[in-house]
PDB file of N, CA and C in Angstrom:
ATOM      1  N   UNK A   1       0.801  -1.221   0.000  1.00  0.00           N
ATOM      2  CA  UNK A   1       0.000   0.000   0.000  1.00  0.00           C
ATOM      3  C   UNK A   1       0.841   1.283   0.000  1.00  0.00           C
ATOM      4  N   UNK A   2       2.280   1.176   0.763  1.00  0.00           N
ATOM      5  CA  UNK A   2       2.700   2.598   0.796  1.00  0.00           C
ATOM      6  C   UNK A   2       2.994   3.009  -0.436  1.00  0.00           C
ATOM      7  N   UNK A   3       4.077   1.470  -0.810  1.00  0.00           N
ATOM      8  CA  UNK A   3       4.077   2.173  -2.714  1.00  0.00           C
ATOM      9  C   UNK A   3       3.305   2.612  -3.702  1.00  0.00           C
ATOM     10  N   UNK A   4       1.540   1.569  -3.775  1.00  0.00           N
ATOM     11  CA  UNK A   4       1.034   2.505  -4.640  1.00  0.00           C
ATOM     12  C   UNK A   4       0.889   3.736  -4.383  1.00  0.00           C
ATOM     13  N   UNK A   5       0.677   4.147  -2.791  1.00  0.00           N
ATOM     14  CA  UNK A   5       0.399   5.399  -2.766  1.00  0.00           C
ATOM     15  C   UNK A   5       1.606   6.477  -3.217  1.00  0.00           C
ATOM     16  N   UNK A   6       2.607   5.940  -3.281  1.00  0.00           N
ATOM     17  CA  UNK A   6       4.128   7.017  -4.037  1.00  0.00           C
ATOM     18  C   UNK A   6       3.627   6.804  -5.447  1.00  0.00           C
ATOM     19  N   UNK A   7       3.395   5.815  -5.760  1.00  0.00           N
ATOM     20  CA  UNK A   7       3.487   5.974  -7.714  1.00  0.00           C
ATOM     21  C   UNK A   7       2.072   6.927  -7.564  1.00  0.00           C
ATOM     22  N   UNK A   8       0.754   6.822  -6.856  1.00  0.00           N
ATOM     23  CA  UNK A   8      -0.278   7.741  -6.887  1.00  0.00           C
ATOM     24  C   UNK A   8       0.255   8.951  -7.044  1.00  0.00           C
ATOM     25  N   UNK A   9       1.007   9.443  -6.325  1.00  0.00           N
ATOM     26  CA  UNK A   9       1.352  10.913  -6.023  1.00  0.00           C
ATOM     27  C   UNK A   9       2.229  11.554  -6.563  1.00  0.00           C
ATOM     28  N   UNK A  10       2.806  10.558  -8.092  1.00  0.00           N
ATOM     29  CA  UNK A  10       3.911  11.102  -8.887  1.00  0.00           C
ATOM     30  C   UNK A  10       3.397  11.584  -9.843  1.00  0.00           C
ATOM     31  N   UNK A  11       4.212  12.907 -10.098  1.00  0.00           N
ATOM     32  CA  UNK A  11       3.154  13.700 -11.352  1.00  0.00           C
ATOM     33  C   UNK A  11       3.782  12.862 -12.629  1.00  0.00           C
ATOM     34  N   UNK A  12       2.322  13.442 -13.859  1.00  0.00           N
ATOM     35  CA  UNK A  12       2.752  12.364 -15.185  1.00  0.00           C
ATOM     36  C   UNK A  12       2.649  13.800 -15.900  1.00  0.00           C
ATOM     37  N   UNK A  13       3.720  13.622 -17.110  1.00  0.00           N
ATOM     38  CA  UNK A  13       3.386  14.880 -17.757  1.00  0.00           C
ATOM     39  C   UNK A  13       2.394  14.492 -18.865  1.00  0.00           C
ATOM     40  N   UNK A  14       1.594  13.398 -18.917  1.00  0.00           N
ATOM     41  CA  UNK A  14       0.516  13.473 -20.026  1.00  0.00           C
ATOM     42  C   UNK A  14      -0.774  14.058 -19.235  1.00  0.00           C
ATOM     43  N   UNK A  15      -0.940  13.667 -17.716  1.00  0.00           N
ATOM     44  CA  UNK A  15      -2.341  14.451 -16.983  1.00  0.00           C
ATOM     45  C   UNK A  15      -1.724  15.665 -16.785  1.00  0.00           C
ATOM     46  N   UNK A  16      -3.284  16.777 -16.586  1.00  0.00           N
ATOM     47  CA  UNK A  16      -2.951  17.740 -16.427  1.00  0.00           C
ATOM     48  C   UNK A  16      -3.667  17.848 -15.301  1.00  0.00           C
ATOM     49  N   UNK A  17      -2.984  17.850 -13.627  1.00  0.00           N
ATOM     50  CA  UNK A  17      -4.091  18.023 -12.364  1.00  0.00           C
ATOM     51  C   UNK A  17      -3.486  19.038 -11.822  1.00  0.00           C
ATOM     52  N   UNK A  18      -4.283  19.718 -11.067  1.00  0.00           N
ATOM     53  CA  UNK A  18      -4.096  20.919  -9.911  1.00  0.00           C
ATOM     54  C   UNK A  18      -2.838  20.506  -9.146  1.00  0.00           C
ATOM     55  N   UNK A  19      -3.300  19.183  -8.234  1.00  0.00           N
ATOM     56  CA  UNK A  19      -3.106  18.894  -7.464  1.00  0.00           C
ATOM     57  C   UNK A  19      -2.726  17.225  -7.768  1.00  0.00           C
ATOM     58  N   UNK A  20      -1.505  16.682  -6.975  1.00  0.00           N
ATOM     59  CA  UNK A  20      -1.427  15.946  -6.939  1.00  0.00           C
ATOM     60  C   UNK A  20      -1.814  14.930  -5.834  1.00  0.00           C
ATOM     61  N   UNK A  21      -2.154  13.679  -6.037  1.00  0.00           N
ATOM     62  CA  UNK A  21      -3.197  12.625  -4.864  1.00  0.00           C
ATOM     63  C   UNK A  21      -1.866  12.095  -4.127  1.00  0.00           C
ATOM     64  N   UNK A  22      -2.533  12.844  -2.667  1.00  0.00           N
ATOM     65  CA  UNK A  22      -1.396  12.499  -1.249  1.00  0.00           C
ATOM     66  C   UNK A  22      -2.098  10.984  -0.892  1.00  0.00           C
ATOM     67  N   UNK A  23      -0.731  11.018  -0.074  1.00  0.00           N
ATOM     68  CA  UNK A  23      -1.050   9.554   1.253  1.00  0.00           C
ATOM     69  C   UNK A  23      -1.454  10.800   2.373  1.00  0.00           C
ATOM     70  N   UNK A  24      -2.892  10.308   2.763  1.00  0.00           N
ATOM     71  CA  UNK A  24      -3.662  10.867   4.060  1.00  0.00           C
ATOM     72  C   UNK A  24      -2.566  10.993   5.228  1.00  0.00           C
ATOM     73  N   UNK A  25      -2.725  11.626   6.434  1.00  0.00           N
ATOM     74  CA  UNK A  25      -1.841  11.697   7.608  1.00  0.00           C
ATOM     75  C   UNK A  25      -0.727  12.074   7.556  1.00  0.00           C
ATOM     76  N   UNK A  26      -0.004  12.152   8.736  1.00  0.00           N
ATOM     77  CA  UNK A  26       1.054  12.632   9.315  1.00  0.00           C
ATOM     78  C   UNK A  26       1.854  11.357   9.248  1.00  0.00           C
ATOM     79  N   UNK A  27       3.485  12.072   8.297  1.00  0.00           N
ATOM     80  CA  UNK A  27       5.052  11.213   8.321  1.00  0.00           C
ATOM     81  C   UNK A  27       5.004  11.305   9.776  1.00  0.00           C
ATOM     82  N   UNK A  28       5.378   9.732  10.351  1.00  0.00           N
ATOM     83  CA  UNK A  28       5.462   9.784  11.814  1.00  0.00           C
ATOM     84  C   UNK A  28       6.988  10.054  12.116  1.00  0.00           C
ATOM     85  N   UNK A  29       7.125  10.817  13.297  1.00  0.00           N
ATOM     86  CA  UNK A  29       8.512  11.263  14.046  1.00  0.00           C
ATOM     87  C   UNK A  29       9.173   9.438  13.917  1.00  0.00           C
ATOM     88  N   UNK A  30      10.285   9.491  13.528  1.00  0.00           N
ATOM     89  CA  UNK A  30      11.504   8.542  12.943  1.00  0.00           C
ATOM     90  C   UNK A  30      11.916   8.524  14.571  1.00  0.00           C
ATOM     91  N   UNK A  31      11.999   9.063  15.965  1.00  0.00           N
ATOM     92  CA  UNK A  31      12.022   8.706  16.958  1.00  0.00           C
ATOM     93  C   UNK A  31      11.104   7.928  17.847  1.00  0.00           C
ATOM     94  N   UNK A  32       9.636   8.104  17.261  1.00  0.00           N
ATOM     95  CA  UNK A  32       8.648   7.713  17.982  1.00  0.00           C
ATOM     96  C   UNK A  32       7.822   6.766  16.854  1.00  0.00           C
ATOM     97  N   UNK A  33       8.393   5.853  16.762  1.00  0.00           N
ATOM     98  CA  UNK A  33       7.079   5.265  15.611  1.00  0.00           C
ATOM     99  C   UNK A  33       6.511   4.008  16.389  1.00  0.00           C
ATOM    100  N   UNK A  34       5.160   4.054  15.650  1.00  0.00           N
ATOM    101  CA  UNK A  34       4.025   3.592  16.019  1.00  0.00           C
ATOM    102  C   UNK A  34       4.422   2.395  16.129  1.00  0.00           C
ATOM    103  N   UNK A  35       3.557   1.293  17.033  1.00  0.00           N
ATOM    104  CA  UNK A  35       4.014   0.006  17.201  1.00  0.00           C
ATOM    105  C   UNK A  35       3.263  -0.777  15.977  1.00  0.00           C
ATOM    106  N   UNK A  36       3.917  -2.109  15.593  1.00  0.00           N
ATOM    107  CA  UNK A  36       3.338  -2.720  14.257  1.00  0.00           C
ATOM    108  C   UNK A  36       4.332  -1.898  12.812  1.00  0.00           C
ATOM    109  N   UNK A  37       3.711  -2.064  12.425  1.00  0.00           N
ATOM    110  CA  UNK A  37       4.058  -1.407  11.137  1.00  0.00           C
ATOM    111  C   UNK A  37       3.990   0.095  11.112  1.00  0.00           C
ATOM    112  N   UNK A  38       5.326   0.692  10.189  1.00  0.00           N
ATOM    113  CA  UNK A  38       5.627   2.334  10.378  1.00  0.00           C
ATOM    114  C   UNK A  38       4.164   2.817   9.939  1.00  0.00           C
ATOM    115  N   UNK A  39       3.530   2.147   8.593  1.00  0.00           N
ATOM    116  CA  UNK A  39       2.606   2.772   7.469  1.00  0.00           C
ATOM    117  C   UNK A  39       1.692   2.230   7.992  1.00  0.00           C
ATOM    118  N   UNK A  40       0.834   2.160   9.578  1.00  0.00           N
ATOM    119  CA  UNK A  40      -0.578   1.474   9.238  1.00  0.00           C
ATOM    120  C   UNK A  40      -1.586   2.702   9.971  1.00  0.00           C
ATOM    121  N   UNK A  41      -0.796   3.623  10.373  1.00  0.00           N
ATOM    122  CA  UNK A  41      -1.775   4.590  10.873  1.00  0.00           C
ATOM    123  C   UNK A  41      -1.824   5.531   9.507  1.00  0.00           C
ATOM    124  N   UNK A  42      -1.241   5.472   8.438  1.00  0.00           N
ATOM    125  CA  UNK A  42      -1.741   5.937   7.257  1.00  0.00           C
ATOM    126  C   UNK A  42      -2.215   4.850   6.125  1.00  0.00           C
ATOM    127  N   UNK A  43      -2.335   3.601   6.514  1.00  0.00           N
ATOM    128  CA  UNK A  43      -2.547   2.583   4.831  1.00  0.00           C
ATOM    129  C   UNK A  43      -4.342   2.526   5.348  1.00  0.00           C
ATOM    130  N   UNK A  44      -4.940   2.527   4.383  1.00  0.00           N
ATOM    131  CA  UNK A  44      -6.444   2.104   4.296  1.00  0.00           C
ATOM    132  C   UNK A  44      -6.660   0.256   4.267  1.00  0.00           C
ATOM    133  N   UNK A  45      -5.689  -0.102   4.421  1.00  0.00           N
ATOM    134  CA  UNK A  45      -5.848  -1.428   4.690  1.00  0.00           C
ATOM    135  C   UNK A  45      -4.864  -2.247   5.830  1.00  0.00           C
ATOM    136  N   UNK A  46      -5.009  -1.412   7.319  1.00  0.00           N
ATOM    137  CA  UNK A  46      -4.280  -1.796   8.194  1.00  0.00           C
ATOM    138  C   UNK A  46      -5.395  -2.773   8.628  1.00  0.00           C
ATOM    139  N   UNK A  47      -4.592  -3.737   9.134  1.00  0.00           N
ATOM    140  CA  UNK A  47      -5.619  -4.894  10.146  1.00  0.00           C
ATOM    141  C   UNK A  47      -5.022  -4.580  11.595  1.00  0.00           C
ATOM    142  N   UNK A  48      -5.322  -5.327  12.852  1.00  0.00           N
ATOM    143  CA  UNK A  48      -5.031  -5.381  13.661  1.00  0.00           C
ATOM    144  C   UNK A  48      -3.410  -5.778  13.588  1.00  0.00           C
ATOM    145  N   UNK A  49      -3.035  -6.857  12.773  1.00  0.00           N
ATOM    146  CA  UNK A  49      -1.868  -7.552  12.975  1.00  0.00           C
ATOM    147  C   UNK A  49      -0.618  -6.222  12.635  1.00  0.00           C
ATOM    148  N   UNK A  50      -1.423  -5.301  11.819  1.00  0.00           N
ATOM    149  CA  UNK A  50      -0.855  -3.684  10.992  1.00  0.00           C
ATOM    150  C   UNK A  50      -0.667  -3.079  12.374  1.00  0.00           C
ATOM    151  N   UNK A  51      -1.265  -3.031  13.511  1.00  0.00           N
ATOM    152  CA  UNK A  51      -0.955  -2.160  14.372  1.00  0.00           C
ATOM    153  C   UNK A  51      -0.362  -2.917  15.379  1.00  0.00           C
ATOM    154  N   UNK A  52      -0.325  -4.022  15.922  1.00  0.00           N
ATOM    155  CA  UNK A  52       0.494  -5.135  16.789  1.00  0.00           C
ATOM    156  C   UNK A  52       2.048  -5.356  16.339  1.00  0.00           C
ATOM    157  N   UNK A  53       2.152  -5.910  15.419  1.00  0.00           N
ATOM    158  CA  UNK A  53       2.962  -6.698  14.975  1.00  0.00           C
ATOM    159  C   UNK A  53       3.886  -5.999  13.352  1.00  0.00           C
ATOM    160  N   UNK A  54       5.379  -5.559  13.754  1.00  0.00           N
ATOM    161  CA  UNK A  54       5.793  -4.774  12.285  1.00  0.00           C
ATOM    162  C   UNK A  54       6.199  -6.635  11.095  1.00  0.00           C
ATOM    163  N   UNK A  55       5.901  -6.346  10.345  1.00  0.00           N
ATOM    164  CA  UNK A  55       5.674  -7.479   8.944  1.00  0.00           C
ATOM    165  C   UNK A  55       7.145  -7.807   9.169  1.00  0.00           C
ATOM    166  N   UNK A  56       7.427  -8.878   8.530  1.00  0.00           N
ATOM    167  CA  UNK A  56       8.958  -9.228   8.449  1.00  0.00           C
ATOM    168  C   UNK A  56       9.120  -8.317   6.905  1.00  0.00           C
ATOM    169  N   UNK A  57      10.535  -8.240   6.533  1.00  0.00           N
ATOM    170  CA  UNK A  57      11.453  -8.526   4.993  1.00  0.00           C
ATOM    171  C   UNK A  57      11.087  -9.777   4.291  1.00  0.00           C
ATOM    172  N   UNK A  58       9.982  -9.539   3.100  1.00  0.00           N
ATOM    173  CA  UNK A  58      10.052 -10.990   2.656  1.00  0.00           C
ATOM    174  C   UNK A  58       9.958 -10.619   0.471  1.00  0.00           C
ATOM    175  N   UNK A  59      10.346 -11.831   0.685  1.00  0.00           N
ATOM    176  CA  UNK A  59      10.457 -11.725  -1.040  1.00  0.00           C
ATOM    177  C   UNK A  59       9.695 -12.234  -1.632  1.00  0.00           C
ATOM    178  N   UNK A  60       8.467 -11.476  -2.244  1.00  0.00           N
ATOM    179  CA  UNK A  60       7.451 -11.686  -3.315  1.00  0.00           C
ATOM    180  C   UNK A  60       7.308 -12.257  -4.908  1.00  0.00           C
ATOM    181  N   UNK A  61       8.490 -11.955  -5.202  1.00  0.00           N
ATOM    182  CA  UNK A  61       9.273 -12.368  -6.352  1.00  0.00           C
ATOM    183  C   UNK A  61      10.972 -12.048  -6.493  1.00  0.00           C
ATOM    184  N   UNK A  62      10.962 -12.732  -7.438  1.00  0.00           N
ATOM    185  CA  UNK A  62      12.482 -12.379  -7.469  1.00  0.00           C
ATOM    186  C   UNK A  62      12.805 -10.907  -7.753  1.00  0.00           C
ATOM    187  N   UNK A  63      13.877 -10.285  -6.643  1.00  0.00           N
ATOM    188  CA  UNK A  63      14.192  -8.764  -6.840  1.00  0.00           C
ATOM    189  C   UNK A  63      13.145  -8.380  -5.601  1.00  0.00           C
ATOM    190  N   UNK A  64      11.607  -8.432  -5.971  1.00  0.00           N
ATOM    191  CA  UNK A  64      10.868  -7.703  -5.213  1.00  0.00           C
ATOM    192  C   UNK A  64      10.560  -7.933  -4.015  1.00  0.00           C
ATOM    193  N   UNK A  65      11.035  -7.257  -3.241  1.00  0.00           N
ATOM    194  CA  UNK A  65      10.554  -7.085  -1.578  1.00  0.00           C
ATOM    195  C   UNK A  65       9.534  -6.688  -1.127  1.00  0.00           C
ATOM    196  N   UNK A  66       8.943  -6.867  -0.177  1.00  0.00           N
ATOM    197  CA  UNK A  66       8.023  -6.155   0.397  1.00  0.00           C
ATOM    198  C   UNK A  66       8.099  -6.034   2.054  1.00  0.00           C
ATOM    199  N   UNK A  67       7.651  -5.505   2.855  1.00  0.00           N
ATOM    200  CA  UNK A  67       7.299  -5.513   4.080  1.00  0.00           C
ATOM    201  C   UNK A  67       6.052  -5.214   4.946  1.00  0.00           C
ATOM    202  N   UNK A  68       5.269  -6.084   4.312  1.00  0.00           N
ATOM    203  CA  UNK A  68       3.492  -5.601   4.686  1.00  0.00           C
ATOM    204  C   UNK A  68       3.078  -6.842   4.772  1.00  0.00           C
ATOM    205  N   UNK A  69       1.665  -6.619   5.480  1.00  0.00           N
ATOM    206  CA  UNK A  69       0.783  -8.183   5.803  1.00  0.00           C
ATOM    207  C   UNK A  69      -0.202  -8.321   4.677  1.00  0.00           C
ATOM    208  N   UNK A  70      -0.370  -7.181   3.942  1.00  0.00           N
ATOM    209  CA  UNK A  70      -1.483  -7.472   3.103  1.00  0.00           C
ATOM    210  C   UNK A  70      -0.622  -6.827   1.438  1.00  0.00           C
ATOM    211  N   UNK A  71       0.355  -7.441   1.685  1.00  0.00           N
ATOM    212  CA  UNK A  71       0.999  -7.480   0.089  1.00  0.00           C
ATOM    213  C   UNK A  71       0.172  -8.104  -0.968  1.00  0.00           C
ATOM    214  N   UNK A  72      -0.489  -9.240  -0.897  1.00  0.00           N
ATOM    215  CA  UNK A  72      -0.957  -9.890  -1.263  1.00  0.00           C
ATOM    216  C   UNK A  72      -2.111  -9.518  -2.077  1.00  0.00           C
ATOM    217  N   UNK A  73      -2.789  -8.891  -1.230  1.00  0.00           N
ATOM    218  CA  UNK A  73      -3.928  -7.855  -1.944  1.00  0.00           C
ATOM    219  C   UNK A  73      -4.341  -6.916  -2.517  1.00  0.00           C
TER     220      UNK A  73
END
C-alpha cells in the first residue's frame, strides 16, 4: 500500500491536475514510531496484525521485496 500510494502521487506529464493525490496523515517522528508497522496509521488497509505486529522482509518475487501483511492484496 505505501508504494502505490508514491506511484499515486507522482506527477505524469501526459495528466494535467491541480493537485497531486497524497497519502492521508502525518510522516510519523523517525524517533517515535508507532508500534506494528511504520505505514498502518496511514494505509487504508491496516488490520489489527498492521498495528500489533511490524511485517517481516520478505520476497514476493524475485528482486521484489516487500514488508506488509497485506501485500498480497
Amino acid at each position: 500500500p505505501y508504494t502505490i500510494g508514491l506511484l499515486r502521487s507522482t506527477p505524469k506529464l501526459e495528466e494535467n491536475r491541480d493537485r497531486l493525490q497524497e497519502i492521508k496523515g502525518v510522516v510519523p517522528n523517525p524517533f517515535d514510531v508507532a508500534r506494528g508497522c511504520a505505514f498502518h496509521p496511514r494505509c487504508d488497509r491496516a488490520t489489527d496484525d498492521c498495528r500489533q505486529i511490524q511485517p517481516e522482509l520478505r520476497e514476493m518475487n524475485s528482486g521484489h521485496w516487500v514488508q506488509c501483511w497485506n501485500a498480497e492484496k
